[in-house]
N, C-alpha and C. Protein backbone atom coordinates (compact mmCIF):
# COMPACT_ATOMS: atom_id res chain seq x y z
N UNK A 1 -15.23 -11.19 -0.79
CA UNK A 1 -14.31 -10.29 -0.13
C UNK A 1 -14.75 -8.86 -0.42
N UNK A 2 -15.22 -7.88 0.80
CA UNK A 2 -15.01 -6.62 0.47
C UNK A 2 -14.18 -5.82 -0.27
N UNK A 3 -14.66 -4.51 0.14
CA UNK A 3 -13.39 -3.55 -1.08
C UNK A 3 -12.43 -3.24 0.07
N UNK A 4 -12.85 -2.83 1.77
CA UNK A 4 -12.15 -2.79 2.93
C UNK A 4 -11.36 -3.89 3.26
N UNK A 5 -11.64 -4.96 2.70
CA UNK A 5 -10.68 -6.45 3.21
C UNK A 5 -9.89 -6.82 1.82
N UNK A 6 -9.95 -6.37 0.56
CA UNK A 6 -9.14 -6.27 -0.36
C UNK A 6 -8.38 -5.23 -0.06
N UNK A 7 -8.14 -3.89 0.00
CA UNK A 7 -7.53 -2.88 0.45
C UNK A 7 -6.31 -3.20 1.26
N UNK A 8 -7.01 -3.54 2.65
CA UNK A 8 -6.40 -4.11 4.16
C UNK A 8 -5.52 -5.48 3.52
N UNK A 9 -5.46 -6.14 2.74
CA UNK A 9 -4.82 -7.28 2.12
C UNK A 9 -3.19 -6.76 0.98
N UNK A 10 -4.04 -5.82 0.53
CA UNK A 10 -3.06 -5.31 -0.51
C UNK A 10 -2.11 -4.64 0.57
N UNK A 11 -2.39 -3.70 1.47
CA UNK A 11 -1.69 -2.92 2.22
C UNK A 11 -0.90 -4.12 3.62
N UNK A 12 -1.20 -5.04 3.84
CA UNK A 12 -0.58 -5.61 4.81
C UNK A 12 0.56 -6.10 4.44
N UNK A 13 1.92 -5.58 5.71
CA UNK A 13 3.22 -6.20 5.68
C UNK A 13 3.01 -7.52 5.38
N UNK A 14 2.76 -8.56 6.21
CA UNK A 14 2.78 -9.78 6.45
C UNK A 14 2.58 -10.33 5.29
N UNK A 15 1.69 -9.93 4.22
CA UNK A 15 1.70 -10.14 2.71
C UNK A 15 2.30 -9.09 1.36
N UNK A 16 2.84 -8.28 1.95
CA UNK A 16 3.46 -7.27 0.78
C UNK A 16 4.56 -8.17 0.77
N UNK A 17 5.49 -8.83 1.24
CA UNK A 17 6.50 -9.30 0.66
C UNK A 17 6.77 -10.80 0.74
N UNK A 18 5.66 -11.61 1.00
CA UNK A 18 5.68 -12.85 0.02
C UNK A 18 5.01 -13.16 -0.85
N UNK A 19 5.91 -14.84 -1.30
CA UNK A 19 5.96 -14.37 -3.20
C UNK A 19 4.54 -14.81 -2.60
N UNK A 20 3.83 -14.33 -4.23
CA UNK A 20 2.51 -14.76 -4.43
C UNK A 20 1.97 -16.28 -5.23
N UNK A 21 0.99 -16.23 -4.84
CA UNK A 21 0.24 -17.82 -5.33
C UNK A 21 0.47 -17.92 -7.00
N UNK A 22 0.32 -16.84 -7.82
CA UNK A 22 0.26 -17.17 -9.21
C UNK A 22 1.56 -16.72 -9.71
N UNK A 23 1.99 -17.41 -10.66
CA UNK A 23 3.64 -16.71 -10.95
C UNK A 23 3.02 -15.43 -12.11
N UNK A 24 3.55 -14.54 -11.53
CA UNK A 24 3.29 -13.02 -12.00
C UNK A 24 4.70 -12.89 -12.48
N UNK A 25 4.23 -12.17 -13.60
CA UNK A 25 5.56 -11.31 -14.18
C UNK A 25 6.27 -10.32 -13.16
N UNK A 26 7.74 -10.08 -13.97
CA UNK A 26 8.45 -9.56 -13.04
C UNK A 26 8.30 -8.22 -12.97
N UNK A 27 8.05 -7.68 -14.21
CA UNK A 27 7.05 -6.64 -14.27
C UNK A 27 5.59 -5.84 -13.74
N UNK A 28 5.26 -7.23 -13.66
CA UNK A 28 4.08 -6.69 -12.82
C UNK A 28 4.21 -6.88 -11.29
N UNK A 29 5.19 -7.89 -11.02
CA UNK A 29 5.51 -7.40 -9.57
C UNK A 29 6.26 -5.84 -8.72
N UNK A 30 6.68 -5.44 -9.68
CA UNK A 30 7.44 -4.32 -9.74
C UNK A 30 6.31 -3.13 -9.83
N UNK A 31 5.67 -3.33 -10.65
CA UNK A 31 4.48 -2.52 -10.47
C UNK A 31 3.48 -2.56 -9.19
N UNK A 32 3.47 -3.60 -9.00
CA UNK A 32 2.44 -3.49 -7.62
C UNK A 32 3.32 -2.63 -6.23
N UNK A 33 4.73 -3.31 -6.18
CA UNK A 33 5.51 -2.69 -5.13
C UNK A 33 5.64 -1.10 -5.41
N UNK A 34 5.77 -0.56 -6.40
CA UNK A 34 6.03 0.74 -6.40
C UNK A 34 4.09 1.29 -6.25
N UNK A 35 3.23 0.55 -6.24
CA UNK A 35 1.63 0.91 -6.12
C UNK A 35 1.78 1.00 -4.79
N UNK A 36 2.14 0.13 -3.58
CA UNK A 36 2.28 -0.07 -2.58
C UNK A 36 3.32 1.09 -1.83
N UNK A 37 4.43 1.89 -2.62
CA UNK A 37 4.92 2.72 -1.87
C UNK A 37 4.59 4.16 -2.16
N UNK A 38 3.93 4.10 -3.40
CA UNK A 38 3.33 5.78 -3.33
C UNK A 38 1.88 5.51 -3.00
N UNK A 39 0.87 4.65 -2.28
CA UNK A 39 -0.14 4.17 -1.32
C UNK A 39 0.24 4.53 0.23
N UNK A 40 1.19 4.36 0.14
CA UNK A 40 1.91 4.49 1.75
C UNK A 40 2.82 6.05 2.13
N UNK A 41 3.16 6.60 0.68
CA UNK A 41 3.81 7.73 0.70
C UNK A 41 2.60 8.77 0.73
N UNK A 42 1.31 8.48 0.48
CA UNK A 42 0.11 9.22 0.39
C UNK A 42 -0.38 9.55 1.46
N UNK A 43 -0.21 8.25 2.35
CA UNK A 43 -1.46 8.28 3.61
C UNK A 43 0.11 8.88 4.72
N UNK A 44 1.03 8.98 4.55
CA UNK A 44 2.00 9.70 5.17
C UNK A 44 1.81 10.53 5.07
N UNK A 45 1.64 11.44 3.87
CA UNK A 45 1.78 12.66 4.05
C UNK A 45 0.31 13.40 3.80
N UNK A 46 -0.27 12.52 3.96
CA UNK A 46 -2.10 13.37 4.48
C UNK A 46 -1.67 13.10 6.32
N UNK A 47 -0.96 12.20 6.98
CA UNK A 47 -0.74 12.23 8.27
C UNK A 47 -0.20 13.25 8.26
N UNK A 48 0.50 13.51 7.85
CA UNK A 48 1.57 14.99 7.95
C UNK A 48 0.88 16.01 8.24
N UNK A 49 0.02 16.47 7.09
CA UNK A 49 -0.71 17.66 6.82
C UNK A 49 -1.83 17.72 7.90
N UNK A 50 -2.26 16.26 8.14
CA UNK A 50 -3.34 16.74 9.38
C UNK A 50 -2.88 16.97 10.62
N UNK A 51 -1.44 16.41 11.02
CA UNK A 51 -0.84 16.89 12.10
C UNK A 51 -0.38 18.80 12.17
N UNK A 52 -0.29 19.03 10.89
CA UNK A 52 0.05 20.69 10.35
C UNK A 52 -1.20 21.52 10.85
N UNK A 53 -2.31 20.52 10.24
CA UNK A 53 -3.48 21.41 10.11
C UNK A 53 -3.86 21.71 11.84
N UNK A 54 -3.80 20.60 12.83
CA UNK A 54 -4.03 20.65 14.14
C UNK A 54 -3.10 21.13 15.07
N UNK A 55 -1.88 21.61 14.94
CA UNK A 55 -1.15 21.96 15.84
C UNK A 55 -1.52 23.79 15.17
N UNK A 56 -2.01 24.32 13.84
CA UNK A 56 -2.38 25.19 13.86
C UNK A 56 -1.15 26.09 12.93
């Protein structure tokens, strides 16, 4: 598996919220979800800024 098809895996709905194959702590599930929303709060707000940067 690539680093682009690991990425694209971690970031996909369809798998961000079912359970997973290995029983993971509850802790560390908690950790991945909050990895997953400041991942997504990032590429939001670089969308943001490049929409800023192009309207000028």
């Amino acid at each position: 598996m690539g680093l682009w098809e690991k990425i694209l895996h971690y970031l996909n709905p369809a798998t961000m919220f079912r359970k997973p194959e290995k029983k993971l702590s509850l802790n560390l599930r908690f950790m991945h979800g909050i990895n997953r929303i400041s991942i997504f709060m990032f590429l939001i707000g670089l969308v943001v800024l490049a929409v800023k940067y192009l309207r000028g």
